[in-house]
Protein backbone atom coordinates (compact mmCIF):
# COMPACT_ATOMS: atom_id res chain seq x y z
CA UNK A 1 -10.86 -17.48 -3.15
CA UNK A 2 -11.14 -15.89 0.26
CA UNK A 3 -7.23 -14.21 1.36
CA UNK A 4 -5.69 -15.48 4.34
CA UNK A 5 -6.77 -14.69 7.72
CA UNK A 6 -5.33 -11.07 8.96
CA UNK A 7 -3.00 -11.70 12.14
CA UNK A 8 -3.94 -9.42 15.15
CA UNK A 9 -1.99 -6.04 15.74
CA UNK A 10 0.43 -4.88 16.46
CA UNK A 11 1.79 -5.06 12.98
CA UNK A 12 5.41 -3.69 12.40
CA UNK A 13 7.99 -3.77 9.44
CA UNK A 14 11.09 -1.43 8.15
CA UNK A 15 13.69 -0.55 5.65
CA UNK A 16 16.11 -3.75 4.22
CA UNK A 17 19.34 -2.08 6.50
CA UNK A 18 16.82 -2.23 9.77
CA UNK A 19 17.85 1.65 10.58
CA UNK A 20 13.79 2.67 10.34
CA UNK A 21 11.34 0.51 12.16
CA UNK A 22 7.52 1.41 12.18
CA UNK A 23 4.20 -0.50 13.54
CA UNK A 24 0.03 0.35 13.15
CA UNK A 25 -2.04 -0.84 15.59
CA UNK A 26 -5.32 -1.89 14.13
CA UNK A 27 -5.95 -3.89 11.25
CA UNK A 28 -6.05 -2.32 7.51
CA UNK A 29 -8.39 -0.61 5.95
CA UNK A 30 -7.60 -1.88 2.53
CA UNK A 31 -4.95 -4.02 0.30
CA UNK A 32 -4.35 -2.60 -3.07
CA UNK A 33 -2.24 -3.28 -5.77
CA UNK A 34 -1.47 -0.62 -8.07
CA UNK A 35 0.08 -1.02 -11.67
CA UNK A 36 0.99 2.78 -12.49
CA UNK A 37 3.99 3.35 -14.10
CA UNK A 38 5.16 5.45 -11.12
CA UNK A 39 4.95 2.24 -8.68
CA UNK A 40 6.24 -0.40 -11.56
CA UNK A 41 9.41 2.17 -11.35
CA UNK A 42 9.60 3.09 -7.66
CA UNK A 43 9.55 -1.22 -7.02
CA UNK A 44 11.25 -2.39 -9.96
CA UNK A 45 8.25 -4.74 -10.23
CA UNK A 46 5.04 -5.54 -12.17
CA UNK A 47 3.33 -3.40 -9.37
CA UNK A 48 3.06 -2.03 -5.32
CA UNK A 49 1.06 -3.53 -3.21
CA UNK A 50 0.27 -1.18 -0.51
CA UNK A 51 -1.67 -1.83 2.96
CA UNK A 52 -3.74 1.47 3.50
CA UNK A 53 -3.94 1.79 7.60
CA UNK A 54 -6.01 4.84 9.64
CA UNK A 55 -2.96 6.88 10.58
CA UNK A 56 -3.76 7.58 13.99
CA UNK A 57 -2.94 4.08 14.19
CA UNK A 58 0.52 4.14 12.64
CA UNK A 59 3.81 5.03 14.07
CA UNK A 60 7.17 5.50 13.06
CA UNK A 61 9.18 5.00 15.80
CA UNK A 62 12.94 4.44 14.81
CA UNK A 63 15.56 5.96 11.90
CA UNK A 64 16.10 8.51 9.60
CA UNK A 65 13.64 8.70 6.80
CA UNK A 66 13.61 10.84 3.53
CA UNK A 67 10.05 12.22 2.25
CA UNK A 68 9.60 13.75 -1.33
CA UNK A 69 6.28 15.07 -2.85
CA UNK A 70 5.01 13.36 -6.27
CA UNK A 71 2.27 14.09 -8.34
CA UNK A 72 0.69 11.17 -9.97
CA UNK A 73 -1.09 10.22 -12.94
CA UNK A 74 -4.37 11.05 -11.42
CA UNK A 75 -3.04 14.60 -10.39
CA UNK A 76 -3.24 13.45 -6.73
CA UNK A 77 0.07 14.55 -4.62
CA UNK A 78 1.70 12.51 -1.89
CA UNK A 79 4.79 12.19 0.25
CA UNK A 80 7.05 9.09 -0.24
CA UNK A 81 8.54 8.09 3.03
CA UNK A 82 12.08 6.06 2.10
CA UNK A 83 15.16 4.81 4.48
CA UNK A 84 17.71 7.90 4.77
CA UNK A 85 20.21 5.07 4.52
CA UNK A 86 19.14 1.92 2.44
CA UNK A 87 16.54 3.58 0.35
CA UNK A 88 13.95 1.44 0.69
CA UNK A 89 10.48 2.59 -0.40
CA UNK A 90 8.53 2.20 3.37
CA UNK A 91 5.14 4.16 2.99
CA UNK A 92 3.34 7.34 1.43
CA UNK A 93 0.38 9.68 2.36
CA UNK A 94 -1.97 11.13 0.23
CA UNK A 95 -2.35 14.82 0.35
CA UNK A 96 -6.05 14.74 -0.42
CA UNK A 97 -6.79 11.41 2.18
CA UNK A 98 -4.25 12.23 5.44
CA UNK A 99 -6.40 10.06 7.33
CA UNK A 100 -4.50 7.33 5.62
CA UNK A 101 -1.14 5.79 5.29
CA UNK A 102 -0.12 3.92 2.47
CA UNK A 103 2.55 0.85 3.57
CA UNK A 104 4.82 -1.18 1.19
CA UNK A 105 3.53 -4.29 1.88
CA UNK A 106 7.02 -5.89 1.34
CA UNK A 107 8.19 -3.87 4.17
CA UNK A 108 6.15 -5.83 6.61
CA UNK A 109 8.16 -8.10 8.95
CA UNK A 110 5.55 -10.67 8.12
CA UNK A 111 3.66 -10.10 4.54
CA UNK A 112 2.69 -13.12 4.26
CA UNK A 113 -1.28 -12.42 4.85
CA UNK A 114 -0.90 -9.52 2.65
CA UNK A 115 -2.97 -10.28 -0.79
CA UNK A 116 -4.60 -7.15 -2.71
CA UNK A 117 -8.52 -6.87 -2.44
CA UNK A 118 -8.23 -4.33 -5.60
CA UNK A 119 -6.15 -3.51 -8.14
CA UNK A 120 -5.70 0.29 -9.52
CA UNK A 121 -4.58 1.63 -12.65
CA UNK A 122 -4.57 -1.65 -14.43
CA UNK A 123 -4.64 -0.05 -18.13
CA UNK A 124 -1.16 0.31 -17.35
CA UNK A 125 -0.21 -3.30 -15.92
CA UNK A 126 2.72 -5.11 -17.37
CA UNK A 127 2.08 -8.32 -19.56
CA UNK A 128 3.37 -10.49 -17.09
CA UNK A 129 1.36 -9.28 -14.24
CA UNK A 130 -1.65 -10.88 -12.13
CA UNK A 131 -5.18 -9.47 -11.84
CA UNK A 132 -6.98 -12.79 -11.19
CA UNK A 133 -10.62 -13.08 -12.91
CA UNK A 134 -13.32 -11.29 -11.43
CA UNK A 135 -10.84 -8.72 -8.77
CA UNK A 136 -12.08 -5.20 -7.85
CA UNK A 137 -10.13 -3.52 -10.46
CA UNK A 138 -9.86 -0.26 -12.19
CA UNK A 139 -8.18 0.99 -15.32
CA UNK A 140 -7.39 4.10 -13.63
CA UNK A 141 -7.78 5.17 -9.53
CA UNK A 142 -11.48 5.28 -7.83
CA UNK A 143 -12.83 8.88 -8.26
CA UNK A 144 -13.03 7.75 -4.35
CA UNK A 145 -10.77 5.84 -2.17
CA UNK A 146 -13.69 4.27 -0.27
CA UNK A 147 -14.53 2.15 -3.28
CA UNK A 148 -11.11 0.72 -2.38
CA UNK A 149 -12.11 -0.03 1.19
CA UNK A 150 -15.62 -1.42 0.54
CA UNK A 151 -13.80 -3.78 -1.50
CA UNK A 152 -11.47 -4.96 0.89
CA UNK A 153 -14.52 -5.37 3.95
CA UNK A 154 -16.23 -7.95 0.76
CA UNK A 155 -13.12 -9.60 0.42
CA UNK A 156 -12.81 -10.38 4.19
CA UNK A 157 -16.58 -11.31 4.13
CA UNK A 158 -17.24 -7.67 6.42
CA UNK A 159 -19.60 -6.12 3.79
């Protein structure tokens, strides 16, 4: 099943209160849900699906955010990017892949194009989550990140 068309930029989203407000300017690089423990925790859900976007391209351009460091599973570290007033989870970057920012797709004022191209870390999904037959998937994270984009560009028929 081919995903839905991906509207033009500018794309822009923010926090539940509306206090933080960012936008990206190009069109993603890749759309990845990930099943870790750490993301079925930090979204209360079965995973995050996060847009990953160049980040010359992305702004944050309104409200108070709070940044911590984490060290996942895969011993990669990143810094969490959350509302300094709501709370709400809005992006992270990668130590190791800066060129990149990581964006809650749920953040996005319109999501609704937003379907994952891969899915990471799925030896730790939860029963009740979906990983249709035949995805780009991985029972941990890519040894490289580009796997994750050369999946997306065959999902969006850009090879």
């Amino acid at each position: 099943m081919k995903p839905p068309p991906i509207p033009p930029p500018p794309h822009r989203g923010g926090c539940l209160c509306g206090a933080v407000r960012y936008r990206y300017d190009a069109a993603p690089v890749a759309t990845v849900a990930c099943h870790c423990r750490d993301c079925q925790k930090l979204t209360g859900a079965t995973n995050l699906l996060t847009i990953y976007v160049d980040s010359s391209e992305f702004r944050h351009e309104q409200g108070e955010i709070a940044t911590w460091r984490k060290r996942g599973d895969s011993g990669r570290e990143a810094d969490y990017a959350r509302c300094a007033r709501c709370g709400t989870r809005l992006w992270h970057q990668p130590l190791a892949a800066q060129q990149w920012v990581m964006i809650a797709a749920g953040t996005l004022d319109d999501p609704s194009w937003v379907v994952p191209a891969a899915h990471i870390w799925v030896s730790r999904a939860a029963p009740s989550a979906c990983i249709p037959d035949g995805a780009a998937s991985w029972n941990t994270g890519p040894s490289d990140r580009s796997e994750l984009v050369a999946a997306f560009r065959a999902a969006h028929g850009n090879p």
